[in-house]
C-alpha atoms as a PDB file:
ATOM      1  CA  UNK A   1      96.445 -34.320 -32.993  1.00  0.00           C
ATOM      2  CA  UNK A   2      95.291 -37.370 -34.953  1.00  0.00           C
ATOM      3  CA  UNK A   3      94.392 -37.208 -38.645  1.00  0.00           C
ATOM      4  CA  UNK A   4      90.469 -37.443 -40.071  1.00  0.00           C
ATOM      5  CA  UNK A   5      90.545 -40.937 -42.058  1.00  0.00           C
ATOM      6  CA  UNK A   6      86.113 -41.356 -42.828  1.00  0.00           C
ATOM      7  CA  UNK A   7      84.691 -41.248 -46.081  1.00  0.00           C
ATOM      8  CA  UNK A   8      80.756 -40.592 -46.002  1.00  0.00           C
ATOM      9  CA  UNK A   9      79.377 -41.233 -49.980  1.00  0.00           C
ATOM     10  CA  UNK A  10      76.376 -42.174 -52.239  1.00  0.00           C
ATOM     11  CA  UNK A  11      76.165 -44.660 -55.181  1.00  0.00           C
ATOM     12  CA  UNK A  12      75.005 -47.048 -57.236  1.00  0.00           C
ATOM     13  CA  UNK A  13      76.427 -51.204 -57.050  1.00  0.00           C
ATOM     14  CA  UNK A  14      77.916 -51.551 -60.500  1.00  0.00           C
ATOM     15  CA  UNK A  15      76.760 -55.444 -59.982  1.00  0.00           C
ATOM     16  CA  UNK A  16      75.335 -57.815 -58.163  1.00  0.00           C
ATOM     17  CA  UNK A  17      77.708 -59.018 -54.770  1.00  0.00           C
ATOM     18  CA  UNK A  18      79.539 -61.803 -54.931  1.00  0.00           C
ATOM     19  CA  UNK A  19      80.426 -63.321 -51.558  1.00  0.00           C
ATOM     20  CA  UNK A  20      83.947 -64.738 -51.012  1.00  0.00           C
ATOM     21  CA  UNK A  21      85.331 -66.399 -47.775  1.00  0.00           C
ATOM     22  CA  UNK A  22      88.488 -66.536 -45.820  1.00  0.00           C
ATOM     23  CA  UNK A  23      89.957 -69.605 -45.031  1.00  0.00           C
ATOM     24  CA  UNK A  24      88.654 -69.829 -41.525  1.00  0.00           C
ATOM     25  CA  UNK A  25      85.157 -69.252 -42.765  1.00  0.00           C
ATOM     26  CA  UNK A  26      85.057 -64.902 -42.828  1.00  0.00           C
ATOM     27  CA  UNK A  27      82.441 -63.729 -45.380  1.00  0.00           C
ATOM     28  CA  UNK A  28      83.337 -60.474 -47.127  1.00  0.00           C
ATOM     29  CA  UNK A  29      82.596 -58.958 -50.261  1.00  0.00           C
ATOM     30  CA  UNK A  30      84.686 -56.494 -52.632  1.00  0.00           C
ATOM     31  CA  UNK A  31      82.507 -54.165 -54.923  1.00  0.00           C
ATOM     32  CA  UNK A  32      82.540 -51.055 -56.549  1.00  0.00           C
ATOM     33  CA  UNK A  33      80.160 -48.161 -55.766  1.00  0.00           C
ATOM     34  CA  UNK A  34      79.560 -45.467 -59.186  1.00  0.00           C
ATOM     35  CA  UNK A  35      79.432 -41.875 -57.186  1.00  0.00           C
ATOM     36  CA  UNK A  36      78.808 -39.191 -59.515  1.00  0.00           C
ATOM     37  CA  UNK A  37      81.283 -36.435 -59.318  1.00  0.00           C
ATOM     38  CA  UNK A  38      81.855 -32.773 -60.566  1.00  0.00           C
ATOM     39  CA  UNK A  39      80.303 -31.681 -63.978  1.00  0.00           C
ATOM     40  CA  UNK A  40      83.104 -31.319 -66.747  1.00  0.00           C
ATOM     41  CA  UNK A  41      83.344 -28.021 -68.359  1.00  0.00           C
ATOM     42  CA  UNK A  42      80.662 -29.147 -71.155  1.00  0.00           C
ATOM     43  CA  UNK A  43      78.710 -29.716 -68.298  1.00  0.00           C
ATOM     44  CA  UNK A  44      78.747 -33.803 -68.643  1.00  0.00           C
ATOM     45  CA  UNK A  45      78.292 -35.275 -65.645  1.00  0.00           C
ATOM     46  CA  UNK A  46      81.439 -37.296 -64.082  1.00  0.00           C
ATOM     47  CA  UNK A  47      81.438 -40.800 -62.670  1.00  0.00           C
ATOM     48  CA  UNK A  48      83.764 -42.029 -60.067  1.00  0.00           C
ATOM     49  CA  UNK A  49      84.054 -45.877 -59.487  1.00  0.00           C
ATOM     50  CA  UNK A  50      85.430 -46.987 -55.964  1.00  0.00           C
ATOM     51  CA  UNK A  51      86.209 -50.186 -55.289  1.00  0.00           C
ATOM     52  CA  UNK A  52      84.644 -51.089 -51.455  1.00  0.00           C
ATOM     53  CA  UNK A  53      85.262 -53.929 -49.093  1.00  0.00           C
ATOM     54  CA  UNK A  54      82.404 -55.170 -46.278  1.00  0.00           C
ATOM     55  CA  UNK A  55      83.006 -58.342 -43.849  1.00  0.00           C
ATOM     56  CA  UNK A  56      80.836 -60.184 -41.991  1.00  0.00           C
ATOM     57  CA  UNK A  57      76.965 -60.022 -41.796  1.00  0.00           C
ATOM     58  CA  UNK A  58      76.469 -56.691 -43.254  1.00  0.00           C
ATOM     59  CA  UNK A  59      78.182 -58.246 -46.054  1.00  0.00           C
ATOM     60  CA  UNK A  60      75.958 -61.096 -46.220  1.00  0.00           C
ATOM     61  CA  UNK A  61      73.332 -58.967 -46.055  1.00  0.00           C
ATOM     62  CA  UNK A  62      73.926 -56.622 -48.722  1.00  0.00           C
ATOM     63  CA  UNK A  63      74.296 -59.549 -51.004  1.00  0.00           C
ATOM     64  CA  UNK A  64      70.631 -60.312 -50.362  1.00  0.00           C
ATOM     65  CA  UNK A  65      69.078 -57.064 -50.692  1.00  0.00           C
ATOM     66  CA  UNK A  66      71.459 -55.268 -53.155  1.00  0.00           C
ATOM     67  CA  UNK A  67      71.390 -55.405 -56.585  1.00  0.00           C
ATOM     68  CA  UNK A  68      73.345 -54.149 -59.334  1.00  0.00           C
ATOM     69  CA  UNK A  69      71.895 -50.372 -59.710  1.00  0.00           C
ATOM     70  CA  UNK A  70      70.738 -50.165 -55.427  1.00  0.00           C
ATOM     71  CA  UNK A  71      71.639 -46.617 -54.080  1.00  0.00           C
ATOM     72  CA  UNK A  72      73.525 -47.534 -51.030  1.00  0.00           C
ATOM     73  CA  UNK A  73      74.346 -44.353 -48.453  1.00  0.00           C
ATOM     74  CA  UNK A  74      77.692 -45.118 -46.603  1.00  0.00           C
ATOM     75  CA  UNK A  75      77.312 -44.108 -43.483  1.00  0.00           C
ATOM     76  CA  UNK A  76      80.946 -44.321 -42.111  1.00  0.00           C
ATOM     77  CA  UNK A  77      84.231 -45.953 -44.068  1.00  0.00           C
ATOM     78  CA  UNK A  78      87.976 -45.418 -43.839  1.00  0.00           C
ATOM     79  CA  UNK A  79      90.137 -45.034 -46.681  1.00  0.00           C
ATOM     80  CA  UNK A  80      92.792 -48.308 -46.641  1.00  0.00           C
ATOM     81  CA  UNK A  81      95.850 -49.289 -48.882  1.00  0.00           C
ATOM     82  CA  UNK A  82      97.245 -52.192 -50.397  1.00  0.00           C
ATOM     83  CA  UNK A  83     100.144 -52.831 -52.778  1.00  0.00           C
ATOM     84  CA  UNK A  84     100.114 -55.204 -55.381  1.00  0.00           C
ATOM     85  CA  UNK A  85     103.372 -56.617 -57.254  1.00  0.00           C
ATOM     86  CA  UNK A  86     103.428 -57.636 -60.780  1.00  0.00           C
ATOM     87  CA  UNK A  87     104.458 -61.344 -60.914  1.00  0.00           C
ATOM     88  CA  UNK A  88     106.141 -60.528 -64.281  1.00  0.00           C
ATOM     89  CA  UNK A  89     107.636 -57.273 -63.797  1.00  0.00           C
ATOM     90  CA  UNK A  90     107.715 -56.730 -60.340  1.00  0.00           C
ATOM     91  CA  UNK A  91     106.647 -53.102 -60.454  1.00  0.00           C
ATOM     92  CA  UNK A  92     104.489 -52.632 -57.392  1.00  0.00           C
ATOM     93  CA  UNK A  93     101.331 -50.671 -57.539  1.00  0.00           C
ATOM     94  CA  UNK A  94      99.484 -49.007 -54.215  1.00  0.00           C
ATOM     95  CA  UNK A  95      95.566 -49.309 -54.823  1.00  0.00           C
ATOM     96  CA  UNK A  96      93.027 -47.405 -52.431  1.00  0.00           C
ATOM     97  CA  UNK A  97      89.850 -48.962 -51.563  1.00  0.00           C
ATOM     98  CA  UNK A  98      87.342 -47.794 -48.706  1.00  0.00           C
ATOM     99  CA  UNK A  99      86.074 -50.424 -45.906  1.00  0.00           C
ATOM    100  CA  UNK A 100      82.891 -49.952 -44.765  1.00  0.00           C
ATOM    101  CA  UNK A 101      82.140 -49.732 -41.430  1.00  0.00           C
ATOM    102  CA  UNK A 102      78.186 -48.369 -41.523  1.00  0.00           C
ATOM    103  CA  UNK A 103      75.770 -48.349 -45.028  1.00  0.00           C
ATOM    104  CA  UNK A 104      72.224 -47.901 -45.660  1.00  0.00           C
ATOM    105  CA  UNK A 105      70.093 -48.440 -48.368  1.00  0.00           C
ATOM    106  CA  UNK A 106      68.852 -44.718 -50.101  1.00  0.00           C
ATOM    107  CA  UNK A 107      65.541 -45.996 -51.475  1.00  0.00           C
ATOM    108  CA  UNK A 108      64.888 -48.917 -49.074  1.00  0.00           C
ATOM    109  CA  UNK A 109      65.544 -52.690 -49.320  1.00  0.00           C
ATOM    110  CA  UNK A 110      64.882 -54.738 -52.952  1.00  0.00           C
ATOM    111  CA  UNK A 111      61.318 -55.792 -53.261  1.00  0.00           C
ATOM    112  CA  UNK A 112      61.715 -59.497 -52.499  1.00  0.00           C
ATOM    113  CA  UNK A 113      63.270 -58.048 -49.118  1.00  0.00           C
ATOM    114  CA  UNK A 114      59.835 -56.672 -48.078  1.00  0.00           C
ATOM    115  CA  UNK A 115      58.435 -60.477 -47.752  1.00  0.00           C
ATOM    116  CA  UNK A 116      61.440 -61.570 -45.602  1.00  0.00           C
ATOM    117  CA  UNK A 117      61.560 -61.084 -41.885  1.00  0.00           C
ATOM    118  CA  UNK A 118      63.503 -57.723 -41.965  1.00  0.00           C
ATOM    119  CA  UNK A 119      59.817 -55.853 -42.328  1.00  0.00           C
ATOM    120  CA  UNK A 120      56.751 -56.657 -40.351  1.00  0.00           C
ATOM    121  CA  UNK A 121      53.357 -57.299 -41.387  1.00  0.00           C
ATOM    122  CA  UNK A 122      52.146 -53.479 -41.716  1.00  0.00           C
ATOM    123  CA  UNK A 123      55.415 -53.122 -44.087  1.00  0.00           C
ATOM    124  CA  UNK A 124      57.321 -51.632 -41.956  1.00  0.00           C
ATOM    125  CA  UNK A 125      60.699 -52.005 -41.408  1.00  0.00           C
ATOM    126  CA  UNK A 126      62.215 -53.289 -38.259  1.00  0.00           C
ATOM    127  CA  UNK A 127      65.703 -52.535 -37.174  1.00  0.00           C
ATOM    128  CA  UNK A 128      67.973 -54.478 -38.474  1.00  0.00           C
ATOM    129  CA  UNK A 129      71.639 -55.021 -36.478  1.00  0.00           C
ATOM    130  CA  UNK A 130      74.648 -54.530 -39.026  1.00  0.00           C
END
């Protein structure tokens, strides 16, 4: 039987996306999403911060009509690994970070996005491939 690896979530970009590129010309973005969590026992609410990766257009995409502060829905994402080694003391540390295979945007597009092609001219939106 093969193991469940998809993470389904809610949350806010913590900033604006930055777009970075792999040497043979693959856009992709890393970015953390703030999901709120369980209340404490004071009742405070708790704030998780996961770090995300997205490639390709949907990355390029979400830089254009996300913002710091846009709700994004992820729709489908698998939980991935990585270690990283400390140049100067050479402990190695495993981070977790979730690529995203599917998002949406909770309370729709930016406002600039409603004058670009992604919406018609009765404001509504058209499907988008991503």
């Amino acid at each position: 039987m093969l193991d469940l690896n998809e993470i389904h979530m809610t949350g806010r970009l913590v900033k604006d996306i930055e777009l970075k590129s792999t040497a043979n010309g693959s856009r992709y973005a890393w970015f953390q999403l703030a999901v709120s969590s369980s209340k404490d026992k004071e009742g405070k609410q708790n704030t998780d911060f996961v770090v995300c990766q997205l490639w390709g257009k949907p990355a390029e995409l979400l830089e254009v009509y996300g913002q710091k502060g846009t709700r994004l829905l992820i729709h489908r994402g698998t939980l991935k690994t990585y270690v990283k080694e400390d140049p100067n003391t050479g402990l190695r540390q495993t981070n977790m970070y979730v690529l995203i295979n599917s998002y949406g945007f909770v309370d729709g597009m930016k406002q600039s996005a409603k004058e670009n092609s992604c919406f018609d001219n009765m404001g509504e939106a058209i499907n988008v491939p991503f």
